[in-house]
Protein backbone atom coordinates (compact mmCIF):
# COMPACT_ATOMS: atom_id res chain seq x y z
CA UNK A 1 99.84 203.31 189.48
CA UNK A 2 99.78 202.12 185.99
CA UNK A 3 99.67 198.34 187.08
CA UNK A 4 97.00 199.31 189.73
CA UNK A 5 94.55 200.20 187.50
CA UNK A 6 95.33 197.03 184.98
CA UNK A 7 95.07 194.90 187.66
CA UNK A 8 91.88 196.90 188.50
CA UNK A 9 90.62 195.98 185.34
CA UNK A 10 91.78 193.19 185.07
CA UNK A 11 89.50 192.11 188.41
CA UNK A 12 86.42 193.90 187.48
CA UNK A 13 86.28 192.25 184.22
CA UNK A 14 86.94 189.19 186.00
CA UNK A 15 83.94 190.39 188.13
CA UNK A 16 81.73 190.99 185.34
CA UNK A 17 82.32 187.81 183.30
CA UNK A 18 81.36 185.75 187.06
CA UNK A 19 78.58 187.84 187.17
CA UNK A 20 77.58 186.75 183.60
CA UNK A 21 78.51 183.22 183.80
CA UNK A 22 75.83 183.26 187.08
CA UNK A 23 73.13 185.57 185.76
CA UNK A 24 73.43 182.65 182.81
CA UNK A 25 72.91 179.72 184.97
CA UNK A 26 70.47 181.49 187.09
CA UNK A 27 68.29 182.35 184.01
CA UNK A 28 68.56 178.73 182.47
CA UNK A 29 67.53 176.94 185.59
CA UNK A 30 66.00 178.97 188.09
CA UNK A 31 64.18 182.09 186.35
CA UNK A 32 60.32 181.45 185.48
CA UNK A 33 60.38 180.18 181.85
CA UNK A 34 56.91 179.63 181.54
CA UNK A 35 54.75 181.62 178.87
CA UNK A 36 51.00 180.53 179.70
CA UNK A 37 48.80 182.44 181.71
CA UNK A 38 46.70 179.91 183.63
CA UNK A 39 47.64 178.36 186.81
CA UNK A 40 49.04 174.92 184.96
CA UNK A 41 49.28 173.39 182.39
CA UNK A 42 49.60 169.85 180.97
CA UNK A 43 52.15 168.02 179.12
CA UNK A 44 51.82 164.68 177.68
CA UNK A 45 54.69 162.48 176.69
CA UNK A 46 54.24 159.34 174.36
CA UNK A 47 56.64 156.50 175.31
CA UNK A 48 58.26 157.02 171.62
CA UNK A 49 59.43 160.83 172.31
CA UNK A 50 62.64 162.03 171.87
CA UNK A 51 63.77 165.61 172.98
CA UNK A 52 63.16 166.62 169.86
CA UNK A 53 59.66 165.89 169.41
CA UNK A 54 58.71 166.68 173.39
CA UNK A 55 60.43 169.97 172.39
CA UNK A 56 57.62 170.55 169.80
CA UNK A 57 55.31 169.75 172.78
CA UNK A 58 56.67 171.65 175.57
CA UNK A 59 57.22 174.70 173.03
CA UNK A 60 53.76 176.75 173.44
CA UNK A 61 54.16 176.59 177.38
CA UNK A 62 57.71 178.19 177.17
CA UNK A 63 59.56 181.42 176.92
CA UNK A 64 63.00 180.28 175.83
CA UNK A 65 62.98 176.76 174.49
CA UNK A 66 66.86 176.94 173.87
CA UNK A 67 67.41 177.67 177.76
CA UNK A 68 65.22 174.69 178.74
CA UNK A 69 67.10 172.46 176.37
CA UNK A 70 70.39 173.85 177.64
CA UNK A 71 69.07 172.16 181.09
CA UNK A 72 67.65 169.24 180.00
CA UNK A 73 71.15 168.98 178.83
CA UNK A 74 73.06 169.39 182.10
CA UNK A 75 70.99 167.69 184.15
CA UNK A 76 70.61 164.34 181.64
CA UNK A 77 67.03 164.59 181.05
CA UNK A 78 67.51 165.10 177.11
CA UNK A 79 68.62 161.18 177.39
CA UNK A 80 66.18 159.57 179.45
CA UNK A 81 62.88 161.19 178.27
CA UNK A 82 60.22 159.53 180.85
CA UNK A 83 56.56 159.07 179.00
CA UNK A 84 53.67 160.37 180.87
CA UNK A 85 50.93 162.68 182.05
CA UNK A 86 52.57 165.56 183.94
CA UNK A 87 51.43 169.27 185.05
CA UNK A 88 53.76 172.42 184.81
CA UNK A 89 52.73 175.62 187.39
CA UNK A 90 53.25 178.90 186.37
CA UNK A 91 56.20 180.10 186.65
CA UNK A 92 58.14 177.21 187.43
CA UNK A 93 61.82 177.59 186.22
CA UNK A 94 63.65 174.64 183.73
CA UNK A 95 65.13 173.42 186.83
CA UNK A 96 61.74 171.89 188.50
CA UNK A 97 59.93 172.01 184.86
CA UNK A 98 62.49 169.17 184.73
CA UNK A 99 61.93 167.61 187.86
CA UNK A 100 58.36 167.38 187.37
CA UNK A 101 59.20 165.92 184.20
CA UNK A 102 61.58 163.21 186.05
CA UNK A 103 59.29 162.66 188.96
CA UNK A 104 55.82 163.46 188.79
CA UNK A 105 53.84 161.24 186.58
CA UNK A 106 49.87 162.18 187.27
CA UNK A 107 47.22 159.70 186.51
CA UNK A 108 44.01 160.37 184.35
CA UNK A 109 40.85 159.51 185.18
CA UNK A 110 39.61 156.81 182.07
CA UNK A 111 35.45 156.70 181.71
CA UNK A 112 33.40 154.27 180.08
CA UNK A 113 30.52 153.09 179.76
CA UNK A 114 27.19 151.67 177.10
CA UNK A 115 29.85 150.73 174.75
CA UNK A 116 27.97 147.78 172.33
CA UNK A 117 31.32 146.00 171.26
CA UNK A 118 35.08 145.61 172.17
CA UNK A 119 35.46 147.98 169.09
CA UNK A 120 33.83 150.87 170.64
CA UNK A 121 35.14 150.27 173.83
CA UNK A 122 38.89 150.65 172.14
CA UNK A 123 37.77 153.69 170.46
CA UNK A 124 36.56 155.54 173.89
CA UNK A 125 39.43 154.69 175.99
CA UNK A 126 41.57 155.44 173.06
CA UNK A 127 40.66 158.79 173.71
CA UNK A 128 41.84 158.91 177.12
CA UNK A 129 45.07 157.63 177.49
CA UNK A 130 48.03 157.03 174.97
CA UNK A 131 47.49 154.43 173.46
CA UNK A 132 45.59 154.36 170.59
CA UNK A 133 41.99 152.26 169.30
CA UNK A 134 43.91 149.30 166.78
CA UNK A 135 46.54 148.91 170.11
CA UNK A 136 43.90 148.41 172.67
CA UNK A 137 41.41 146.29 170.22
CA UNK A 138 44.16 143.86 169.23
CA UNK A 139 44.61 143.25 172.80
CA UNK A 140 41.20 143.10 174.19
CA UNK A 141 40.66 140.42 171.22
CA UNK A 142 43.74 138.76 172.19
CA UNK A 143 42.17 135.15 171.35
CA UNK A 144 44.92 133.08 173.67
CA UNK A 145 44.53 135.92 176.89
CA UNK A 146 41.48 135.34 176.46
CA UNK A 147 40.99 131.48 176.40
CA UNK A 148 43.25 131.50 178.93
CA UNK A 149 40.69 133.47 181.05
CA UNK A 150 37.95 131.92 180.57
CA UNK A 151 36.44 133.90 177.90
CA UNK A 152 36.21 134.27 174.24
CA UNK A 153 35.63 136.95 171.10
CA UNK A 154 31.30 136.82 171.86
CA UNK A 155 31.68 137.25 175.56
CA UNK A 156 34.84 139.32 176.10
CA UNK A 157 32.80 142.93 176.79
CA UNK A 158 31.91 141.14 179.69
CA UNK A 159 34.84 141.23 181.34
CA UNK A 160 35.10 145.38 181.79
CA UNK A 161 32.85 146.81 183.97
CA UNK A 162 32.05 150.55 184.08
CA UNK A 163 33.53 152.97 186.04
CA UNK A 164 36.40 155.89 186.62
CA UNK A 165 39.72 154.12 186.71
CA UNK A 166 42.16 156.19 187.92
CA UNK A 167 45.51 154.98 185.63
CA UNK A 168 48.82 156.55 184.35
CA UNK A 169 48.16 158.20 180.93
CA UNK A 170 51.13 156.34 179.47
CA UNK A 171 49.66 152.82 180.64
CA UNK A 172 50.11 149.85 178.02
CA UNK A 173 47.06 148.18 176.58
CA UNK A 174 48.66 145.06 178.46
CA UNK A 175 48.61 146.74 181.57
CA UNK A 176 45.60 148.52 181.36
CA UNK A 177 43.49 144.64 180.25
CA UNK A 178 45.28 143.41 183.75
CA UNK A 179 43.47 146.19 185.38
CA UNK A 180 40.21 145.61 184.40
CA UNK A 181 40.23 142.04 184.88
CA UNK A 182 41.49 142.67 188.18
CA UNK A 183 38.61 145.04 188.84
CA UNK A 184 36.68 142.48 187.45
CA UNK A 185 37.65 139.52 189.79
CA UNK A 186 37.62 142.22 193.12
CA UNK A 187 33.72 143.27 192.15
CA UNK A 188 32.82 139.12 191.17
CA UNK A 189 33.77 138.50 194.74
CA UNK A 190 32.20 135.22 196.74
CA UNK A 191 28.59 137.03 197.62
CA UNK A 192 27.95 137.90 194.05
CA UNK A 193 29.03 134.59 192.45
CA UNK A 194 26.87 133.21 195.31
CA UNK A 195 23.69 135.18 194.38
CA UNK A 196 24.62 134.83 190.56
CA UNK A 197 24.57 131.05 190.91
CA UNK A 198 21.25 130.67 192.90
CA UNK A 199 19.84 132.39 189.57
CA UNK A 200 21.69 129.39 187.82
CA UNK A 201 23.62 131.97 186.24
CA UNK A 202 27.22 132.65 185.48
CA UNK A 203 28.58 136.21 186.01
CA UNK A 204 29.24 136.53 182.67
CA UNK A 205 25.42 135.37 181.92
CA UNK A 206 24.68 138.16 184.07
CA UNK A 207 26.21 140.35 182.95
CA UNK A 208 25.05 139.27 179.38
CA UNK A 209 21.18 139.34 180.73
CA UNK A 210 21.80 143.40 182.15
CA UNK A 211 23.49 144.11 179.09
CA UNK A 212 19.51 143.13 177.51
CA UNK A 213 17.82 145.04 180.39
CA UNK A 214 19.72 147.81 179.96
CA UNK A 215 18.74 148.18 176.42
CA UNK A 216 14.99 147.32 177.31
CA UNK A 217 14.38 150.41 179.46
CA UNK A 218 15.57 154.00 181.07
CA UNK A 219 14.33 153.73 183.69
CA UNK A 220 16.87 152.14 186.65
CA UNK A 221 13.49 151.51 188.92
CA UNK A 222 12.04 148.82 186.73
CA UNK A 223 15.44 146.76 186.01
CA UNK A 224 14.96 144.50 189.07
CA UNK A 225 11.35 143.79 187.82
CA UNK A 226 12.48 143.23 183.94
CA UNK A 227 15.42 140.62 186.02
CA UNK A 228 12.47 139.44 187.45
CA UNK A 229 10.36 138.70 184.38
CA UNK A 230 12.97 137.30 182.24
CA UNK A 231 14.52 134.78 185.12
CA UNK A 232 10.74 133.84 185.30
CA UNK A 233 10.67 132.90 181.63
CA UNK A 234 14.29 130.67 182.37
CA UNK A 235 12.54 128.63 184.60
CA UNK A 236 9.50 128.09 182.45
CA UNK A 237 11.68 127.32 179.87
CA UNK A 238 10.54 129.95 177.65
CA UNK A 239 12.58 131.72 175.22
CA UNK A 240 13.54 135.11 176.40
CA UNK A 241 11.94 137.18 172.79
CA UNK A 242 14.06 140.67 173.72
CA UNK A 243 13.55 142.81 171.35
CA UNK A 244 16.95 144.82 171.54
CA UNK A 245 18.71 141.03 171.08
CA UNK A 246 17.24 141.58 167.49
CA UNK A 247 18.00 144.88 166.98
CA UNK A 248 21.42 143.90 167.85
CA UNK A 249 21.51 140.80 165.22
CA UNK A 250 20.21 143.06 162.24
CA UNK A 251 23.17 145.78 163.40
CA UNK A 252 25.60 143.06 163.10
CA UNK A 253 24.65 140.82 160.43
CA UNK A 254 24.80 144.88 158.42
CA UNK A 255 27.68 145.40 160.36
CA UNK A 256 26.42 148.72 160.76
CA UNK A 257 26.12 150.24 164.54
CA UNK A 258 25.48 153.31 163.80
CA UNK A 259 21.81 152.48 162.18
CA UNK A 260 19.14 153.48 164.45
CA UNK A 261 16.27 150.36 164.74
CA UNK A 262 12.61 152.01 166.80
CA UNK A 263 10.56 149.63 165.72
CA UNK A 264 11.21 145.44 165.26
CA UNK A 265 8.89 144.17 162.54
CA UNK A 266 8.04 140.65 162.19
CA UNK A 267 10.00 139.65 159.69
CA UNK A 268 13.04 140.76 161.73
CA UNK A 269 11.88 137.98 164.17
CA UNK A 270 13.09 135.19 161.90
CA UNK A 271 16.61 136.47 161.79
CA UNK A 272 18.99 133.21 161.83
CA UNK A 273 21.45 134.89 164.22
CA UNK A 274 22.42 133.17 168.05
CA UNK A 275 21.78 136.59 169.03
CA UNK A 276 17.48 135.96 167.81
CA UNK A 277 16.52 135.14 171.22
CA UNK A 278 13.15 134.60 169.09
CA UNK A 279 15.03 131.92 167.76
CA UNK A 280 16.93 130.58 170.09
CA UNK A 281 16.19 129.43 173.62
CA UNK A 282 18.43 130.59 176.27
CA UNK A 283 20.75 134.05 176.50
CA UNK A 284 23.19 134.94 173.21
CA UNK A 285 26.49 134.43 173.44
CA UNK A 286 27.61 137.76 174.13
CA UNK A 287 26.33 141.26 175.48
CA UNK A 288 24.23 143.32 173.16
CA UNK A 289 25.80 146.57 175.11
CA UNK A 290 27.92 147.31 177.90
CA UNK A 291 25.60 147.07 181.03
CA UNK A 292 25.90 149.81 184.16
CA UNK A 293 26.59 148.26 187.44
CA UNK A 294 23.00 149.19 188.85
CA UNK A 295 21.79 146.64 185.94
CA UNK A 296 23.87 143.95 186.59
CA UNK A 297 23.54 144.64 190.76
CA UNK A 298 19.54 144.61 189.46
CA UNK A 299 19.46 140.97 187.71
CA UNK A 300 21.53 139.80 191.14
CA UNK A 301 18.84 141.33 193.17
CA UNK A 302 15.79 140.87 190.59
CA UNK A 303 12.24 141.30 191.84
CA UNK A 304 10.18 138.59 192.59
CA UNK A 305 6.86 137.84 190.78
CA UNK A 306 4.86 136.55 188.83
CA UNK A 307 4.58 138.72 185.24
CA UNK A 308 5.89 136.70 182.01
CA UNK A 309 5.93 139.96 179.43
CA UNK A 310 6.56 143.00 179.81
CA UNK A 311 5.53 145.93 176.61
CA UNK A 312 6.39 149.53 176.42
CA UNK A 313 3.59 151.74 177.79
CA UNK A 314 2.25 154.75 176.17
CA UNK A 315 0.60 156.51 179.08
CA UNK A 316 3.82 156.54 181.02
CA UNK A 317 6.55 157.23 178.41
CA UNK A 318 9.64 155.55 179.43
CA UNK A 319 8.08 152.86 181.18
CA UNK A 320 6.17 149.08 180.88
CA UNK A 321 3.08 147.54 181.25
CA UNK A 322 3.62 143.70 182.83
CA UNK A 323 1.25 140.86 182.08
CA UNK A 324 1.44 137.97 184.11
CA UNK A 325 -0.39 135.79 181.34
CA UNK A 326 -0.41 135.88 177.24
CA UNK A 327 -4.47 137.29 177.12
CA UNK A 328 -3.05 140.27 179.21
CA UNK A 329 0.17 140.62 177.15
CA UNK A 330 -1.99 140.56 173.73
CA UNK A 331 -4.27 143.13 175.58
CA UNK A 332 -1.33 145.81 176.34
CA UNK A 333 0.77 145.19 173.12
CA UNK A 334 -2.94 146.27 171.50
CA UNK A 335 -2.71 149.46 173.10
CA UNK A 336 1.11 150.05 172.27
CA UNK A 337 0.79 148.84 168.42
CA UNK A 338 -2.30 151.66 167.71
CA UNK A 339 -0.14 154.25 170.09
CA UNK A 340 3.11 153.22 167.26
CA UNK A 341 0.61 153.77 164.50
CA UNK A 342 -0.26 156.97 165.59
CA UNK A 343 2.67 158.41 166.26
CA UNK A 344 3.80 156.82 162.72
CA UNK A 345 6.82 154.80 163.92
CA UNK A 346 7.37 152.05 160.99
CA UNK A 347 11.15 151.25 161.71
């Protein structure tokens, strides 16, 4: 009777340590371990993590971080730390946190767009995927790439073209230059080059002449006639005078983008900058600003006519008045000089 009961014992603590052991390994991998109270939430892992640091991460979104390291442990995952953008659901347990962690890497949508230089364009992407501004710059100004390709420092804006690019968060700067350039030789296909070189254009001169239209005016319906008026003043051999070509020269000769230019006076005009199209016959050597697609779709399908200037109007804010002759030109500028008096606008 004696050895019943010990052997009783003996099985139900048996029982109860089993019963431990898989309450234990039930709890570390299966049971919800997830603190936060909306539906997901998102975890990003830099390419240099360790378990350590994506512990420091992961930490707000869990209840027990010791339990999810126990199964990062036993399932190898502490090892092999994969970078990424990922999302963890409420209530998940360390089993398929894991999992998701191992397997499914989400992309982020990357916007830009009216960037002036390569340096802003760093500094917005930067702020969309991992890498950061001084990574991305170095690369976009990547002087062999990009003599390789065709382009150079002045002209290298005109290779990205804005848009939502769908792209892993963890993306190098490498790979994410090879995507735009892809995306740049898809949208340059054989009908735009076509149209681009019956303008006796290049698509980066294009590209440089939106960038000039897009600074000129708001408003998208007058872009194809602003195309038309400067493409007008190519073939007469004219020099282009744009106004935000100046403004640009005076920002970079200060090296100061952030100053804000309303008004060019006429001693900005003699500026000795290739960006003084004043100066200098012809287009600069590089986009003043990064140009929408509308704009550059606009110079490709420019209005045709027969206006030479163009001057903003003051009955329709927003908006020109074109001349097709210099009498008419000296006639509206009249009327937008007294309107700039009036409203006191001196620079």
């Amino acid at each position: 009777m004696y050895r019943r009961k010990i052997v009783i014992l003996i099985c139900l603590f048996g029982v109860g340590i089993g019963l431990f052991f898989v309450f234990r390994f039930y709890k570390i991998f299966f049971w919800s371990n997830t603190i936060f109270e909306n539906k997901y939430s998102f975890v990003f892992i830099d390419r240099d993590d360790t378990i350590d640091s994506l512990t420091l991460k992961i930490y707000p979104f869990l209840k027990s971080t010791d339990d999810f390291l126990k199964a990062a442990e036993k399932k190898g995952y502490s090892k092999r730390i994969l970078p990424g953008k990922y999302r963890i659901e409420n209530g998940m347990g360390n089993n398929e946190i894991i999992n998701t962690l191992r397997s499914q890497k989400l992309t982020t949508l990357v916007v830009f767009n009216n960037q002036e230089r390569l340096e802003d364009l760093a500094g917005r992407i930067a702020i969309q995927i991992e890498a950061d501004s001084l990574e991305l710059l170095t690369v976009f100004q990547d002087s062999i790439f990009l003599a390789d390709k065709g382009f150079n420092n002045e002209d290298a804006l005109t290779m990205y073209l804005p848009n939502s690019y769908d792209v892993f968060w963890d993306i190098t700067p490498e790979d994410f230059r090879k995507r735009m350039l892809d995306y740049y030789n898809l949208y340059w296909n054989k009908n735009r080059t076509a149209k681009a070189r019956a303008l006796n254009l290049s698509s980066k001169e294009v590209y440089i002449l939106a960038s000039i239209i897009q600074k000129e005016s708001a408003k998208v319906e007058e872009y194809d006639r602003i195309a038309g008026v400067y493409l007008n003043r190519f073939k007469k051999q004219m020099k282009l005078q744009a106004d935000p070509t100046v403004i640009f020269a005076l920002k970079k000769e200060n090296d100061d983008f952030e100053r804000a230019i309303k008004r060019v006076l006429y001693k900005d005009l003699r500026l000795k900058s290739p960006y003084n199209t004043y100066l200098h016959h012809g287009l600069p050597p590089g986009p003043i600003s990064m140009p929408d697609i509308s704009t550059i779709e606009a110079v490709l399908n420019s209005e045709k006519h027969a206006y030479l200037y163009f001057v903003a109007s003051p009955i329709k804010p927003g908006y020109h008045l074109f001349a097709k002759n210099l009498n008419e030109h000296v006639k509206n500028k009249k009327v937008y000089t007294r309107w700039l008096g009036k409203q006191k606008i001196y620079r």
